[in-house]
N, C-alpha and C. Protein backbone atom coordinates (compact mmCIF):
# COMPACT_ATOMS: atom_id res chain seq x y z
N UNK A 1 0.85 -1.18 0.00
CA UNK A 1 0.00 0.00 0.00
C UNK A 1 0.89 1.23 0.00
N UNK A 2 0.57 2.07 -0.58
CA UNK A 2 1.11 3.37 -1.15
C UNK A 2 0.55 4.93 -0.78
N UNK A 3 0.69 5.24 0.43
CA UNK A 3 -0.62 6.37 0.96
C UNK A 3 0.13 7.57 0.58
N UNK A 4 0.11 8.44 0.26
CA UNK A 4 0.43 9.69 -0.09
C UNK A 4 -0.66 10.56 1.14
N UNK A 5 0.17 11.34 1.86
CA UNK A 5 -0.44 12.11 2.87
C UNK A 5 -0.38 13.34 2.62
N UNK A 6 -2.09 14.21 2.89
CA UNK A 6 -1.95 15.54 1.79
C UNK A 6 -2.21 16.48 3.53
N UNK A 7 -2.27 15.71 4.70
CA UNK A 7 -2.27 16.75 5.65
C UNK A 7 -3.77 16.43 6.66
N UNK A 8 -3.24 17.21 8.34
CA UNK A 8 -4.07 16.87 9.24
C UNK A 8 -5.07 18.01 9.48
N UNK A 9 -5.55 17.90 10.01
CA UNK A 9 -6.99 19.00 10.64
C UNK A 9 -5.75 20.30 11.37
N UNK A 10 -6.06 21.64 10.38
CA UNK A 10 -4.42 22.85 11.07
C UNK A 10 -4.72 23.45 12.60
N UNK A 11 -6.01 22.85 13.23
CA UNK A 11 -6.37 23.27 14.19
C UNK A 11 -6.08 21.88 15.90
N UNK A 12 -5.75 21.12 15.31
CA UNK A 12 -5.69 19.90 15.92
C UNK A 12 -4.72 19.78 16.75
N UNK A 13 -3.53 20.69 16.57
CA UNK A 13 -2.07 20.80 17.81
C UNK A 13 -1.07 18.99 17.81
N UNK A 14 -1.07 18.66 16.96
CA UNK A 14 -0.43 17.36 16.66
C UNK A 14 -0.98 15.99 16.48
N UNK A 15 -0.90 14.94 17.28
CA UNK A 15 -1.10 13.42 17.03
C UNK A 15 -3.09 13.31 16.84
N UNK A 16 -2.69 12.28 17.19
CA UNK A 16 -4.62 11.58 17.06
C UNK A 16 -5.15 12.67 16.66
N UNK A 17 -5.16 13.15 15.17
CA UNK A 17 -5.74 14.20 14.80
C UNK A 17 -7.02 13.95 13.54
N UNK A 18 -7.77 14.34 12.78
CA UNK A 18 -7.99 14.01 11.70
C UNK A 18 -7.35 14.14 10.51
N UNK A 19 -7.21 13.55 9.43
CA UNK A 19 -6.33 13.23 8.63
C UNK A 19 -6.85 12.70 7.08
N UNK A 20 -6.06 12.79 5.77
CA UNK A 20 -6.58 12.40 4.65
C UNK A 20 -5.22 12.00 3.81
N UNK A 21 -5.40 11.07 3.19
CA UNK A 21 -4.19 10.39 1.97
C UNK A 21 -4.74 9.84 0.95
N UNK A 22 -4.08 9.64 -0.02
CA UNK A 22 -4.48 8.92 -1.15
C UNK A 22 -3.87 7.49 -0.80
N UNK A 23 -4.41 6.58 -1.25
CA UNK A 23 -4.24 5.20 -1.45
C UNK A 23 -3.82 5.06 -2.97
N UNK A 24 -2.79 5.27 -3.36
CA UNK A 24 -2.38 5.37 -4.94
C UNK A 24 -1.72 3.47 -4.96
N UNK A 25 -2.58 2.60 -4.57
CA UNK A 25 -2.32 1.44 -5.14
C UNK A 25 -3.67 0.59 -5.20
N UNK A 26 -4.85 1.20 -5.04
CA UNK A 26 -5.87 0.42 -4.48
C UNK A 26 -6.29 -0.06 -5.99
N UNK A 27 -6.96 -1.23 -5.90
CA UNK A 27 -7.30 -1.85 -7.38
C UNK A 27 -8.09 -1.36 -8.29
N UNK A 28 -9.40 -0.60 -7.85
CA UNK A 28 -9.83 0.30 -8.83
C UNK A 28 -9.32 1.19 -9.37
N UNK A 29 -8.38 1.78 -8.65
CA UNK A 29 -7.65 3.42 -9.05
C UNK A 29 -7.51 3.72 -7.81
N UNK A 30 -7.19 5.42 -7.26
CA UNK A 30 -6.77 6.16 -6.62
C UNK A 30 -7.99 6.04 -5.30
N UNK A 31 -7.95 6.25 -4.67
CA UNK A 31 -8.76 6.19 -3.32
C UNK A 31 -8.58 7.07 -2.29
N UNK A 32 -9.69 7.92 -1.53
CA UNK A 32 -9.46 8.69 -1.06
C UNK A 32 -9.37 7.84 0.43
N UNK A 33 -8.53 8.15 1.91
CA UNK A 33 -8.19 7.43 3.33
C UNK A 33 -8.80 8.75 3.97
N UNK A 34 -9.46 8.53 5.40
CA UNK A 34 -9.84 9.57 6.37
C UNK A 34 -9.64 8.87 7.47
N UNK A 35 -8.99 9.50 8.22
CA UNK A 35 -8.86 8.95 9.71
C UNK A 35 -9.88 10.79 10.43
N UNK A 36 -10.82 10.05 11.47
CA UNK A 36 -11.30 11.27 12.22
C UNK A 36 -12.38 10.67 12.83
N UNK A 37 -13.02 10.82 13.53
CA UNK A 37 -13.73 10.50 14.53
C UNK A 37 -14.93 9.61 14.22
N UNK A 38 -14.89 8.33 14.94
CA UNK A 38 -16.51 7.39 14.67
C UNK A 38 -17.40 8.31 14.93
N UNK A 39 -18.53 8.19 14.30
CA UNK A 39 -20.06 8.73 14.08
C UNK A 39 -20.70 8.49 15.43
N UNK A 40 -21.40 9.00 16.32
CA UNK A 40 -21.56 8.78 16.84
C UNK A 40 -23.73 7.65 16.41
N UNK A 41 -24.27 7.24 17.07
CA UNK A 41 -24.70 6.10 17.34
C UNK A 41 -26.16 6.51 16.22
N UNK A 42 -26.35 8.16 17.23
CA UNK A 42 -27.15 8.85 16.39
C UNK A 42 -27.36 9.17 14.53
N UNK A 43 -25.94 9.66 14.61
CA UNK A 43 -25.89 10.28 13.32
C UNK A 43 -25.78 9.18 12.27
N UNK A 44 -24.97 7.45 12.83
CA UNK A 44 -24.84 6.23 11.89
C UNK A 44 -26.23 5.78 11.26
N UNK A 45 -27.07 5.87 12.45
CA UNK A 45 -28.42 5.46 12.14
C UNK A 45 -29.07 6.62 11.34
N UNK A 46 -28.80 8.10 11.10
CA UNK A 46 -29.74 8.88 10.12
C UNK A 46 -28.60 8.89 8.85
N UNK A 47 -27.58 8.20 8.82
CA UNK A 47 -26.78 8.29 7.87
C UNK A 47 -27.25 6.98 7.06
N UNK A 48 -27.65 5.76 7.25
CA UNK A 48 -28.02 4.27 7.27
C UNK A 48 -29.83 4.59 6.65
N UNK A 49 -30.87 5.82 6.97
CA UNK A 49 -31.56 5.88 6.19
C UNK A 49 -30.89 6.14 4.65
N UNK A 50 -30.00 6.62 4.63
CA UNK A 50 -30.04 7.57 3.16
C UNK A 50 -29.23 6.23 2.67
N UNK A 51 -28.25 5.56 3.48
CA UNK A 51 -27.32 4.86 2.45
C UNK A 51 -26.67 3.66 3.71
N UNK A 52 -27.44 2.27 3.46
CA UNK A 52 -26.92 1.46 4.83
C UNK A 52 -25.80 0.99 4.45
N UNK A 53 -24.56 0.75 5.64
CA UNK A 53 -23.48 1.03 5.17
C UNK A 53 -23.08 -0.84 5.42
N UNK A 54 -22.01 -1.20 4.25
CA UNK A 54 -22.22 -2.68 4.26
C UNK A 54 -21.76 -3.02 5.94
N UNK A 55 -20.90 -4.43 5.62
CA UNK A 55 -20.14 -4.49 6.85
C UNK A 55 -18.70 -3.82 7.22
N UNK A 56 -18.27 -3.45 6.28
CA UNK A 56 -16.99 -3.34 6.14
C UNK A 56 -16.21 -1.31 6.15
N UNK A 57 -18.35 -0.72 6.20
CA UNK A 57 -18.21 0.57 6.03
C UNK A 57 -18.21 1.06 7.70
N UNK A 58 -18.17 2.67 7.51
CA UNK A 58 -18.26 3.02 8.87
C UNK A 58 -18.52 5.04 8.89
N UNK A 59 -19.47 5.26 9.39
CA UNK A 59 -19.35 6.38 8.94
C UNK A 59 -18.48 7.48 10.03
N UNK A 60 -17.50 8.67 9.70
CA UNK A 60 -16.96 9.26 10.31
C UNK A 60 -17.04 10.51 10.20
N UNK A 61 -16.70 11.65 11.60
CA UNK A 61 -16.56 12.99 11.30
C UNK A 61 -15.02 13.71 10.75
N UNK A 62 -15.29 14.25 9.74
CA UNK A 62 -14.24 15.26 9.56
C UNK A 62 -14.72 16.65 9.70
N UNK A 63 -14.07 17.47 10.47
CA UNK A 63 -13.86 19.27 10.05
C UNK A 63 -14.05 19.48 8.90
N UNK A 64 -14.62 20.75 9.13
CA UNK A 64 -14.69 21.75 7.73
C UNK A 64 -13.45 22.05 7.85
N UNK A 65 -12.27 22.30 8.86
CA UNK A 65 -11.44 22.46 8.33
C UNK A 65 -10.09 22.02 7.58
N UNK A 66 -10.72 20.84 7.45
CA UNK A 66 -10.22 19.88 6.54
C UNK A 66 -10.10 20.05 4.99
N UNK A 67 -11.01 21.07 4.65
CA UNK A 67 -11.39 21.19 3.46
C UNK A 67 -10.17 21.69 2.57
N UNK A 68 -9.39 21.69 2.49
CA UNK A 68 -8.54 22.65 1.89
C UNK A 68 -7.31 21.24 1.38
N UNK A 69 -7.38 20.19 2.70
CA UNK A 69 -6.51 19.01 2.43
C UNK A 69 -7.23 18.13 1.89
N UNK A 70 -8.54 17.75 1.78
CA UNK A 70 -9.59 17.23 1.16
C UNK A 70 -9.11 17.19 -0.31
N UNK A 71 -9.60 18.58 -0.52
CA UNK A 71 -9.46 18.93 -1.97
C UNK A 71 -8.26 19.03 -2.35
N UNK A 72 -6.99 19.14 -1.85
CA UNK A 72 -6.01 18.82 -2.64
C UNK A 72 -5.65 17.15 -2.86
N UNK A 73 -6.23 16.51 -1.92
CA UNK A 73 -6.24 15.13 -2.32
C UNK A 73 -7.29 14.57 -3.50
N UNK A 74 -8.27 15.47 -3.42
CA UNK A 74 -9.36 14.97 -4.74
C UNK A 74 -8.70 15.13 -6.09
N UNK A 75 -7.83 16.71 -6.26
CA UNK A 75 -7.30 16.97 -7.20
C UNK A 75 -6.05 16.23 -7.72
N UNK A 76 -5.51 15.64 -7.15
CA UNK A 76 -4.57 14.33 -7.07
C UNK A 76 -5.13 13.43 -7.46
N UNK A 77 -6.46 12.84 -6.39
CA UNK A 77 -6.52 11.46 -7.12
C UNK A 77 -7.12 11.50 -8.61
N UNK A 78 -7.94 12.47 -8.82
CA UNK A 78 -8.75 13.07 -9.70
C UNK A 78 -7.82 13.18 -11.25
N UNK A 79 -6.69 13.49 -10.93
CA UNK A 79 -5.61 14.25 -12.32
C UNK A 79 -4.89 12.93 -12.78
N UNK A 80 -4.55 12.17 -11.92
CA UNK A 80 -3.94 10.82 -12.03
C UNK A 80 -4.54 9.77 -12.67
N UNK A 81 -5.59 9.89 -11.80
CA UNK A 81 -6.32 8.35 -12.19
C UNK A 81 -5.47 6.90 -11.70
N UNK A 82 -5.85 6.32 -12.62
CA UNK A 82 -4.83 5.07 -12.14
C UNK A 82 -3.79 4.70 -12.42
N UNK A 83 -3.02 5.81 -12.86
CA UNK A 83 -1.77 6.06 -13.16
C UNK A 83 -0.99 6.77 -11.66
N UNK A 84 -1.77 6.83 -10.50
CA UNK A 84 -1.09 7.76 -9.82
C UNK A 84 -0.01 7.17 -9.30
């Protein structure tokens, strides 16, 4: 596995922070990684109306202020493809 790390939450003050990378080896193509906080019990279950998540899913919080490392990882996996 091949993660390319585009950066953590700039408000977070170091470790166990939230976080985003590309997975530039995954078998479909490029893949976006989030490390940041389990959902809590509430929000899994109004998240599970719109879209039930298999076994293997899990839903999580990221910051808005994430957004900035988000999108430079979209634009990465996005420009590459499966060439990344």
């Amino acid at each position: 596995m091949a993660l390319l790390f585009f950066g953590t939450d700039p408000n977070s003050g170091g470790g166990n922070c939230p976080a985003v990378w590309v997975d530039t080896d995954a078998a479909e193509g490029p893949e976006l990684v989030f490390q940041g906080k389990a959902a809590d019990a509430v929000t899994r279950a109004a998240c599970s109306q719109d879209s039930p998540p298999a076994d293997d899913e899990a839903a999580i919080r990221i910051s808005v202020r994430m957004a900035d490392q988000i999108r430079k990882a979209c634009d990465a996996a996005e420009a590459a493809g499966p060439q990344l």
